[in-house]
N, C-alpha and C. Protein backbone atom coordinates (compact mmCIF):
# COMPACT_ATOMS: atom_id res chain seq x y z
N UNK A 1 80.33 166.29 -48.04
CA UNK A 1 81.31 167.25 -47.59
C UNK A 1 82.49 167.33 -48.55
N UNK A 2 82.95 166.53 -48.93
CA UNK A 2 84.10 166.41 -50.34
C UNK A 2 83.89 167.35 -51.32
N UNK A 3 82.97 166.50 -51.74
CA UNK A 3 81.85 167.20 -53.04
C UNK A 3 82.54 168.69 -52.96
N UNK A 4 81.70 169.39 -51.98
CA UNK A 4 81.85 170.76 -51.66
C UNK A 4 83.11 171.51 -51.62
N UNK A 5 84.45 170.55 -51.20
CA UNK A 5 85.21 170.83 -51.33
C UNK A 5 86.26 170.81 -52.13
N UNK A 6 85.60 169.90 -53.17
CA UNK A 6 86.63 169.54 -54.44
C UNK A 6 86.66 171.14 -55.43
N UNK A 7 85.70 172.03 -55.75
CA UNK A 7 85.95 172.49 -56.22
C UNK A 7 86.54 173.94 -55.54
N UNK A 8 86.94 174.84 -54.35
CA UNK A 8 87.49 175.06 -53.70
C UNK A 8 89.05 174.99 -53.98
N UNK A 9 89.18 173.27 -53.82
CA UNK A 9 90.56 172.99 -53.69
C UNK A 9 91.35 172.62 -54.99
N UNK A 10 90.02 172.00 -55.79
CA UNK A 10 90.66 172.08 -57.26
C UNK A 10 91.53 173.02 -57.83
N UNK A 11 91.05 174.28 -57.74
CA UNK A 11 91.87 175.33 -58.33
C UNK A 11 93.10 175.79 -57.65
N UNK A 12 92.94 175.50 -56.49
CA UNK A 12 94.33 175.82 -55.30
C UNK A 12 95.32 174.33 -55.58
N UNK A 13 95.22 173.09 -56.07
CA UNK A 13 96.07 172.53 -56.29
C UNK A 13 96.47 172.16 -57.66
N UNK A 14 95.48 172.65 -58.81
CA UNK A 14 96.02 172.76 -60.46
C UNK A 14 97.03 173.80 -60.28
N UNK A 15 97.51 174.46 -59.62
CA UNK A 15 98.70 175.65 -59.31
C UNK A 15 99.15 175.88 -60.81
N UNK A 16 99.68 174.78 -61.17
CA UNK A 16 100.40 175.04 -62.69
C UNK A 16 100.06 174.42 -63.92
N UNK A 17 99.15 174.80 -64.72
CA UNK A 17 98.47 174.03 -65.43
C UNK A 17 99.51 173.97 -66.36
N UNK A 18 100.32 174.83 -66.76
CA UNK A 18 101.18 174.39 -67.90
C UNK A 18 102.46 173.40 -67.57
N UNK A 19 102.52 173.17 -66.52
CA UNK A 19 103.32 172.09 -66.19
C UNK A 19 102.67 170.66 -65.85
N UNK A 20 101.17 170.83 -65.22
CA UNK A 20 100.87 169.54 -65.13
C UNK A 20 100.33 168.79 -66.33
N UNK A 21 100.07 167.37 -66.21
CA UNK A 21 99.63 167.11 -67.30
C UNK A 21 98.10 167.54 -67.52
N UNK A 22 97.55 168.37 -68.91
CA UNK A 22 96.07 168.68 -68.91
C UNK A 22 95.05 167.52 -68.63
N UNK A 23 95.81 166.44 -68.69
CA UNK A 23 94.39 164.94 -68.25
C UNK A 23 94.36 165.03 -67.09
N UNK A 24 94.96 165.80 -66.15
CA UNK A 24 94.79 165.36 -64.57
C UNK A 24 93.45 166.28 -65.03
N UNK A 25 93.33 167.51 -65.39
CA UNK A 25 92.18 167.93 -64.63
C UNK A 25 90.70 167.58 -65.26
N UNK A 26 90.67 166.65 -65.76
CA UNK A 26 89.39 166.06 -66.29
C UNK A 26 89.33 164.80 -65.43
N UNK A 27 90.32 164.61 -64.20
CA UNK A 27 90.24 163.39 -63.53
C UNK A 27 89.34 164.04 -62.46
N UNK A 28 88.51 162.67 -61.64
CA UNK A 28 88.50 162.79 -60.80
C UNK A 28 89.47 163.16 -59.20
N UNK A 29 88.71 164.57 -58.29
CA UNK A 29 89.54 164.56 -57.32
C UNK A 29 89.50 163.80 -56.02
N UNK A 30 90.69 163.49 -55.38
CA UNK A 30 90.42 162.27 -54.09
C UNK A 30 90.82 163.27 -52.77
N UNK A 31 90.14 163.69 -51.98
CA UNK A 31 91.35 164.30 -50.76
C UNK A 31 90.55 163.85 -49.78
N UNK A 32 91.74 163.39 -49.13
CA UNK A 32 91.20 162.66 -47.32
C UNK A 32 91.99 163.60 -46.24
N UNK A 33 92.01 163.46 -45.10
CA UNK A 33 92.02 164.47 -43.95
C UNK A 33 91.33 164.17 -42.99
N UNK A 34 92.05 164.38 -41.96
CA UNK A 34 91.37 164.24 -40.32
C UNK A 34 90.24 164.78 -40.40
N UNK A 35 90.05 166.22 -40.87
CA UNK A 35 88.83 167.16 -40.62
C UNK A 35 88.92 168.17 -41.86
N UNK A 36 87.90 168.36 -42.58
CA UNK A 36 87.41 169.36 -43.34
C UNK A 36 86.03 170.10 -43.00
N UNK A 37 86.13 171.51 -43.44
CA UNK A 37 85.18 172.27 -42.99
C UNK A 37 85.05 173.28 -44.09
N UNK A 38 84.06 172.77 -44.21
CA UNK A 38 83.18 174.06 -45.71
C UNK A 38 82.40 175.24 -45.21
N UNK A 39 82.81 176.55 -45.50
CA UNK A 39 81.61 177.19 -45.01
C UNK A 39 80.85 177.75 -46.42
N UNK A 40 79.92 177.40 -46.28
CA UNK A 40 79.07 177.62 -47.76
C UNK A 40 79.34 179.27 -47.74
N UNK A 41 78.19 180.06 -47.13
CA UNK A 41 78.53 181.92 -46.75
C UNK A 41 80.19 182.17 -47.23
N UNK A 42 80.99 181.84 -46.72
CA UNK A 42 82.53 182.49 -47.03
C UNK A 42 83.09 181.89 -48.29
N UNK A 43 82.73 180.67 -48.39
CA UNK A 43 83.53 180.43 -49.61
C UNK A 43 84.88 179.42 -48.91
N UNK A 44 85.04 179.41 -47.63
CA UNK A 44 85.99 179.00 -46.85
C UNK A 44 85.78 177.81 -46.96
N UNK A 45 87.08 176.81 -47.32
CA UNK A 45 87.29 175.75 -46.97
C UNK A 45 88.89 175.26 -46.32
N UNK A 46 88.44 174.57 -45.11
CA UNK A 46 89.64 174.47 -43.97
C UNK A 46 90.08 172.84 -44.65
N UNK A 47 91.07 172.47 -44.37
CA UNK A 47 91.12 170.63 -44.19
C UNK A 47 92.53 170.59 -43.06
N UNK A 48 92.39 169.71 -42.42
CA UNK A 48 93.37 169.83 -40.92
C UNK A 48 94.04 168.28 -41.15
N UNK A 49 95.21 168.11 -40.65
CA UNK A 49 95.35 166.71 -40.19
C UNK A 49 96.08 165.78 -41.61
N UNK A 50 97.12 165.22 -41.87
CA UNK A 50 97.32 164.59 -42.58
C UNK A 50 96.59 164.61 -44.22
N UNK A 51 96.54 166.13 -44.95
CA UNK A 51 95.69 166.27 -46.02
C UNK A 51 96.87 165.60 -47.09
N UNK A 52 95.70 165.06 -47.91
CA UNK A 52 96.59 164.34 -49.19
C UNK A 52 94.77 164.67 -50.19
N UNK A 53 95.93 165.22 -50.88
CA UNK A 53 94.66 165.65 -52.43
C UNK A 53 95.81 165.03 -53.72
N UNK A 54 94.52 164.07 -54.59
CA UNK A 54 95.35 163.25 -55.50
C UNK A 54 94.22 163.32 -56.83
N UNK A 55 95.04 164.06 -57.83
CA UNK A 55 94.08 164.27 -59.16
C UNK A 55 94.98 163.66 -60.18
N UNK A 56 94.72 162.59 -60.51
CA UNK A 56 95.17 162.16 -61.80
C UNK A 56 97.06 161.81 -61.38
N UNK A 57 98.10 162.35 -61.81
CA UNK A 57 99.29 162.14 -61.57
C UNK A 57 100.00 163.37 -60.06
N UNK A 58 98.76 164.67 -60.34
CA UNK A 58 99.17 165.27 -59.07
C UNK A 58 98.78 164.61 -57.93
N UNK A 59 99.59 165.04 -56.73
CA UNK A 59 99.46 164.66 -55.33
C UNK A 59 100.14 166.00 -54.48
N UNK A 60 99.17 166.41 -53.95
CA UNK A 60 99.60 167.63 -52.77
C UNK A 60 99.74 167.08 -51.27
N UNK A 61 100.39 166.96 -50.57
CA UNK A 61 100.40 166.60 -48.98
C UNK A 61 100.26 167.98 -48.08
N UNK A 62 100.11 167.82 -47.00
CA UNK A 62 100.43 169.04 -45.81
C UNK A 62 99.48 168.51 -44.50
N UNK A 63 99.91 169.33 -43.64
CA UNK A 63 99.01 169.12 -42.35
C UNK A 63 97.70 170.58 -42.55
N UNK A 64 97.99 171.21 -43.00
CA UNK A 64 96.94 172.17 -43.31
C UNK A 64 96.26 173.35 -44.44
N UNK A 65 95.37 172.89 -44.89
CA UNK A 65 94.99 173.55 -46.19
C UNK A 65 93.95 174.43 -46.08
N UNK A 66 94.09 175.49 -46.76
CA UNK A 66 92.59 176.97 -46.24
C UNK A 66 92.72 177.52 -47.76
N UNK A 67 91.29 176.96 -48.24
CA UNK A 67 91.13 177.98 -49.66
C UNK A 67 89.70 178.93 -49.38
N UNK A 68 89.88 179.75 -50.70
CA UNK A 68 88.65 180.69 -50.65
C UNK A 68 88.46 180.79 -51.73
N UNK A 69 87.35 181.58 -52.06
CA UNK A 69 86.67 182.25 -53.75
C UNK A 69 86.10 183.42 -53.53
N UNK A 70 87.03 184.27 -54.40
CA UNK A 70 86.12 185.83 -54.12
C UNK A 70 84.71 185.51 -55.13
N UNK A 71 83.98 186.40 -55.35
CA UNK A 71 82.99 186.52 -56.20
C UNK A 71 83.02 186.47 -57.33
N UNK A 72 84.11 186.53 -57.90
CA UNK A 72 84.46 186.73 -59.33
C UNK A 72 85.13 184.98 -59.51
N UNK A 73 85.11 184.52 -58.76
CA UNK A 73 85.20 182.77 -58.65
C UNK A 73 87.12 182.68 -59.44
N UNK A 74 87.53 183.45 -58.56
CA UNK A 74 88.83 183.55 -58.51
C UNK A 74 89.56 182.43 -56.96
N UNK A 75 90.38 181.52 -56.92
CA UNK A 75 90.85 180.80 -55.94
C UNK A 75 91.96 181.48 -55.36
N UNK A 76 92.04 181.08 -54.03
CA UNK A 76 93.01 181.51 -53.53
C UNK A 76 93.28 180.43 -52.31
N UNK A 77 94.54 179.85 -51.83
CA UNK A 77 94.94 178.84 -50.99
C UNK A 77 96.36 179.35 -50.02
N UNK A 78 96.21 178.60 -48.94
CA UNK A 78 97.30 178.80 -48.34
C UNK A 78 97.32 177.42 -48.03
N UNK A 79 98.94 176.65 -47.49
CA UNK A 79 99.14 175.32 -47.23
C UNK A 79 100.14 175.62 -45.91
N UNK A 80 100.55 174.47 -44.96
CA UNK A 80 101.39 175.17 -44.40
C UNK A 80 101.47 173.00 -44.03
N UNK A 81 102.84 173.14 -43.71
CA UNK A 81 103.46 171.31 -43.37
C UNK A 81 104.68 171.21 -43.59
N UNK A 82 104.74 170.11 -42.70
CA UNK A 82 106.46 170.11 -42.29
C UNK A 82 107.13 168.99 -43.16
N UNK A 83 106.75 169.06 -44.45
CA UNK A 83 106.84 170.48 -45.35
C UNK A 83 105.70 169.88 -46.04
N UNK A 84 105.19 170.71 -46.72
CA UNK A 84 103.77 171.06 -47.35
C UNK A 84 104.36 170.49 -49.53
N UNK A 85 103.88 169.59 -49.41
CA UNK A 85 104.69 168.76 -50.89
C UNK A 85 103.78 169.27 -52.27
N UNK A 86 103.75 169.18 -53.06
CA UNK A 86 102.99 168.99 -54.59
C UNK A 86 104.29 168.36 -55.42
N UNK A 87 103.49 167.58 -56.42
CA UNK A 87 104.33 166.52 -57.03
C UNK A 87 103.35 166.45 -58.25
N UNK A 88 103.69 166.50 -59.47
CA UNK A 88 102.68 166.42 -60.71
C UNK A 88 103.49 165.92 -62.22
N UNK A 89 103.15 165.18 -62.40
CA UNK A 89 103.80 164.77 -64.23
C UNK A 89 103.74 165.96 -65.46
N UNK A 90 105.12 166.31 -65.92
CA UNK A 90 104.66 167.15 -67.22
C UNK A 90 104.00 166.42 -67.84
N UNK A 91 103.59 167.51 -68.46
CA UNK A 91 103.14 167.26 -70.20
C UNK A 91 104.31 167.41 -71.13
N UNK A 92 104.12 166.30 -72.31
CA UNK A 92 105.12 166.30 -73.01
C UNK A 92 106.75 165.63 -72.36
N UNK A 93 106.50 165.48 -71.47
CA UNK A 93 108.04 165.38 -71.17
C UNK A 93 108.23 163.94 -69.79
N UNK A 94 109.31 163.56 -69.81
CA UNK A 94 109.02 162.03 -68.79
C UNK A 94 109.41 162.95 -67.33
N UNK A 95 110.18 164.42 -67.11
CA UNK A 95 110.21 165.08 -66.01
C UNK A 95 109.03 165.06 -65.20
N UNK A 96 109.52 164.82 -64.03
CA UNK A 96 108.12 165.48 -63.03
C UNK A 96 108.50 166.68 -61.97
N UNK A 97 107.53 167.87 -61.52
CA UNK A 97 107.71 168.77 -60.89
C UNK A 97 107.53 168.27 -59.20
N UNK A 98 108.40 168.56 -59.13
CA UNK A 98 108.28 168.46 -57.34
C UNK A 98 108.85 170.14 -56.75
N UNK A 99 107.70 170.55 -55.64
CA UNK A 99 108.00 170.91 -54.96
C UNK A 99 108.05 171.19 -53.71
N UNK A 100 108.41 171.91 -52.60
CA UNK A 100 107.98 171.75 -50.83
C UNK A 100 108.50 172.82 -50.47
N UNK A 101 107.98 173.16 -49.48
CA UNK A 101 108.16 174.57 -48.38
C UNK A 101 107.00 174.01 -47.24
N UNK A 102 107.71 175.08 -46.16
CA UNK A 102 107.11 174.87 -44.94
C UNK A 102 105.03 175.32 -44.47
N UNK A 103 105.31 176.14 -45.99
CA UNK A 103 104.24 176.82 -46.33
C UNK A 103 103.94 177.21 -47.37
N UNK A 104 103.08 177.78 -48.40
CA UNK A 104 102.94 178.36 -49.48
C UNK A 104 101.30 179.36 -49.79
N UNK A 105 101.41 180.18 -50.57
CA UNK A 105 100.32 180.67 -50.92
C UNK A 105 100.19 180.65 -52.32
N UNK A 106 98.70 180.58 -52.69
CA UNK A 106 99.12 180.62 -54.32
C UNK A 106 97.44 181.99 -54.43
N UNK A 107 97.82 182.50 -55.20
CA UNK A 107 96.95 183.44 -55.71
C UNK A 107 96.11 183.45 -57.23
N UNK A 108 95.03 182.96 -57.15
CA UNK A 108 94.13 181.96 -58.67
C UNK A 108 93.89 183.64 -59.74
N UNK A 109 93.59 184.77 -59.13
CA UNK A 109 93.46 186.81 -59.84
C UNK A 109 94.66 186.27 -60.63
N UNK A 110 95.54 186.12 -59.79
CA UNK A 110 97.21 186.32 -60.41
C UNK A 110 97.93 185.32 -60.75
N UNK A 111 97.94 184.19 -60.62
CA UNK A 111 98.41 183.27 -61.07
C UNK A 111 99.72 182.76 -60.69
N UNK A 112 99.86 183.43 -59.46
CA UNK A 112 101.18 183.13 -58.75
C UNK A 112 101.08 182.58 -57.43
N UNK A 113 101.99 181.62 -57.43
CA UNK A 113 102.15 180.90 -56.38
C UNK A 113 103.39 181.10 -55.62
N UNK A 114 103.80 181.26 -54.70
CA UNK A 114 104.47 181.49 -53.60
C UNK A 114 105.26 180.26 -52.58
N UNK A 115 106.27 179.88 -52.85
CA UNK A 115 106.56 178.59 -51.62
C UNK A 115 107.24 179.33 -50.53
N UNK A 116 107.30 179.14 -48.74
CA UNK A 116 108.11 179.73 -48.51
C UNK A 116 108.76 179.00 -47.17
N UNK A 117 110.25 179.41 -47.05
CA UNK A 117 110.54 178.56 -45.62
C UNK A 117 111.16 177.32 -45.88
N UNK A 118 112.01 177.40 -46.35
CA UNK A 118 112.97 176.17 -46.70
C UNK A 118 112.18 175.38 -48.01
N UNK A 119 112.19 176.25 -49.21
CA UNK A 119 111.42 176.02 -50.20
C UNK A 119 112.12 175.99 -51.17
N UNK A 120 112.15 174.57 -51.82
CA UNK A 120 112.75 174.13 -53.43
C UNK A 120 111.67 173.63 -54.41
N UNK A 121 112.47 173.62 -55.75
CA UNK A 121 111.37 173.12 -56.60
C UNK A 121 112.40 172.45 -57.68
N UNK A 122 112.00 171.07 -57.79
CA UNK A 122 112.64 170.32 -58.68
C UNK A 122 112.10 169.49 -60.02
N UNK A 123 112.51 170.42 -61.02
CA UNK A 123 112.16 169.83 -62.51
C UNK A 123 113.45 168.99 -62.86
N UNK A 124 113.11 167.59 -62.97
CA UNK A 124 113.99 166.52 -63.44
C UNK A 124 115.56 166.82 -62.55
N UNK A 125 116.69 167.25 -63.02
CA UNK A 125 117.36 167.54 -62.17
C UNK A 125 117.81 168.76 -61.93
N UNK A 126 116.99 169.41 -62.47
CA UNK A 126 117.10 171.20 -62.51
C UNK A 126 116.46 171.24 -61.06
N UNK A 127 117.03 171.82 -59.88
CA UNK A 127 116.35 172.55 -58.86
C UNK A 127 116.68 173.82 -58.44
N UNK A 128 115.76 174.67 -57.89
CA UNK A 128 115.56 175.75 -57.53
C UNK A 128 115.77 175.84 -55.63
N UNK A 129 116.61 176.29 -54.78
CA UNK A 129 116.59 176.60 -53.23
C UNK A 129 116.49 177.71 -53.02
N UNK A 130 115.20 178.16 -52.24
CA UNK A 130 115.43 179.55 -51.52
C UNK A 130 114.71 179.57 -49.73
N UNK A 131 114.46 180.50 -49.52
CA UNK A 131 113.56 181.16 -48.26
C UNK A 131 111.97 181.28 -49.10
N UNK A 132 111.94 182.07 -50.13
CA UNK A 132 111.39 182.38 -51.05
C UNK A 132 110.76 181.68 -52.08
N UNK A 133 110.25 181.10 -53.16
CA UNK A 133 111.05 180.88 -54.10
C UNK A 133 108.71 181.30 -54.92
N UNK A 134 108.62 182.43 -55.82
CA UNK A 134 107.68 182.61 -56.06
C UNK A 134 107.69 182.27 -57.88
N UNK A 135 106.36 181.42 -58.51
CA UNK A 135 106.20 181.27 -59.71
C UNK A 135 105.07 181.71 -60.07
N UNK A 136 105.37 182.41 -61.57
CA UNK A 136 104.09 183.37 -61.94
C UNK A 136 103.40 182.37 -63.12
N UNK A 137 102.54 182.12 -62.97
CA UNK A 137 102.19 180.65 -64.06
C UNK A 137 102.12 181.21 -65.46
N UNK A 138 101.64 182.75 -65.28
CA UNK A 138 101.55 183.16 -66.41
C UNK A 138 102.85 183.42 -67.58
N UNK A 139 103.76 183.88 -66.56
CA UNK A 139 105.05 184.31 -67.39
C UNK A 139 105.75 182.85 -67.44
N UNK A 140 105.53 182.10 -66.63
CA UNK A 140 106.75 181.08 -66.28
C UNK A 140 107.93 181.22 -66.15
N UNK A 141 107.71 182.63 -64.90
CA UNK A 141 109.11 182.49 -64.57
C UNK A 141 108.85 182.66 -63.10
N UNK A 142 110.55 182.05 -62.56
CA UNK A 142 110.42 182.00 -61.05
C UNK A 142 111.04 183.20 -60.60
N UNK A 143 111.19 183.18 -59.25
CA UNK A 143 111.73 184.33 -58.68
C UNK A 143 112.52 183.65 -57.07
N UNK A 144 113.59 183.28 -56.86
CA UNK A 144 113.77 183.00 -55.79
C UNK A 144 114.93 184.01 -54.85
N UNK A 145 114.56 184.07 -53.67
CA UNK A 145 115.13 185.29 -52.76
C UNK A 145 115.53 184.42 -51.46
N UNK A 146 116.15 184.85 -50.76
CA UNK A 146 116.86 184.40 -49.09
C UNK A 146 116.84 185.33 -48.27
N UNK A 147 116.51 184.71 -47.34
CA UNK A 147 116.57 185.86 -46.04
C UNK A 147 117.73 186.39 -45.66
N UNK A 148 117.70 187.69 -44.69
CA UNK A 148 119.20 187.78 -44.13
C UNK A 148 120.29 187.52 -44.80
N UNK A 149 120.37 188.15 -45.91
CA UNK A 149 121.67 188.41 -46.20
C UNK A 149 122.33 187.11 -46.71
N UNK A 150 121.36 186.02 -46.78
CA UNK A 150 121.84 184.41 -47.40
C UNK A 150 121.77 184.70 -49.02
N UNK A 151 122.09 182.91 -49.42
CA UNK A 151 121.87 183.22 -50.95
C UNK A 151 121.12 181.75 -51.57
N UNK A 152 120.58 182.40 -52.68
CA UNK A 152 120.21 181.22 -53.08
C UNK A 152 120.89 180.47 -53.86
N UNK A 153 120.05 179.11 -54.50
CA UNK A 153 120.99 178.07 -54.81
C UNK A 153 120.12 177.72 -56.19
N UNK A 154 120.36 177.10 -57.15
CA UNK A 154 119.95 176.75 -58.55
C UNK A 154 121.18 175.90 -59.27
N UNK A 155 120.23 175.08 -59.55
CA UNK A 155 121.43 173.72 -60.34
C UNK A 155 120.41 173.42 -61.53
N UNK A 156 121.71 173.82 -63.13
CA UNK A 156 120.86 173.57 -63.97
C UNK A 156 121.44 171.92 -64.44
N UNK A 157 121.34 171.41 -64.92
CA UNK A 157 121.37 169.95 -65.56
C UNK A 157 121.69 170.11 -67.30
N UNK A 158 122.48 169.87 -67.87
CA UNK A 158 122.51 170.07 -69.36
C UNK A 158 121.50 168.79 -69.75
N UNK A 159 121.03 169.49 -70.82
CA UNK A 159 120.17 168.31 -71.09
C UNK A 159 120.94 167.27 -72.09
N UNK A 160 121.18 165.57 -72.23
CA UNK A 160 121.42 164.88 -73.03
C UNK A 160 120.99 164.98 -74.14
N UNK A 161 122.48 164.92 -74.71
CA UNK A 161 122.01 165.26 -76.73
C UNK A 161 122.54 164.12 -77.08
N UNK A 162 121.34 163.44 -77.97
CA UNK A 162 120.98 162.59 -79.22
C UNK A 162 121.65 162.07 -79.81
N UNK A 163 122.41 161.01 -80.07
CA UNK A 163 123.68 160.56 -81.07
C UNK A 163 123.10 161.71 -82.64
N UNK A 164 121.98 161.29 -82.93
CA UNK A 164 121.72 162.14 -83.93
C UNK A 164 122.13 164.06 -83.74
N UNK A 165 121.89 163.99 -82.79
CA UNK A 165 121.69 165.99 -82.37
C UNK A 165 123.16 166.06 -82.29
N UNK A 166 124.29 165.36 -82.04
CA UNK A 166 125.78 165.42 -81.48
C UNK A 166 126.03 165.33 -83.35
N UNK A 167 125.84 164.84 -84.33
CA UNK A 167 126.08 164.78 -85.45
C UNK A 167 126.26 166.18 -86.02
């Protein structure tokens, strides 16, 4: 039953390949869960209950995960948990990406992922707060929005310069 579902969920939790490190995805994937359910015909795969999927340095949490594959073996996922986590090591860099929302969708056609519902995303000490907060993997850029008339929030971090680079 794993088996079946590793590749499904593989592509719904590589979300950002240019941020994770490229050795996670030559790792083996681990995901445990109360209940998973494959339907071979749809392409549907459910996982319920305490899901934790762990590839290499990524780790996704949530109470509920639903991916699919159109025909063209394109992924598509929805997550939803109080709050629904991904956590992954750059490449190149000692930063790691964290992010959480109450929910998220990510779209594998388009390459955008979606957090939403009390949703931040934190690179090293750069973070992102919205209602919103959508990343296009392709462009690498974000987009974050608030409901009702709120606002969002973004804290950049200067990065430390080098006794040499201050020269």
């Amino acid at each position: 039953m794993y088996r079946l579902l590793a590749l499904p969920l593989a592509a719904l939790f590589l979300v950002n390949t240019a941020f994770a490190e490229k050795a996670d995805r030559e790792k083996p994937m681990h995901i445990t869960a109360d209940r998973c359910v494959m339907e071979q015909k749809t392409q549907v795969s459910t996982c319920t209950g305490n899901v934790v999927v762990v590839q290499g340095t990524m780790t996704v949490t949530g109470d509920k995960l639903v991916t699919s594959e159109d025909p063209k073996g394109n992924q598509f996922g929805q997550g939803w948990g109080k709050p629904a986590k991904f956590k992954t090591k750059l490449d190149n860099s000692p930063d790691w990406l964290e992010a959480e929302g109450l929910r998220f969708d990510y779209n594998g056609a388009t390459g955008v992922i979606k957090l939403m519902d009390k949703a931040w995303v934190r690179r090293g000490q750069d973070v992102v707060i919205g209602d919103v907060i959508t990343y296009d993997m392709n462009t690498e850029q974000y987009q974050a929005e608030s409901a009702q008339g709120g606002r969002v929030n973004i804290t950049i971090t200067p990065k430390k310069k080098t006794a040499s680079a201050a020269q």
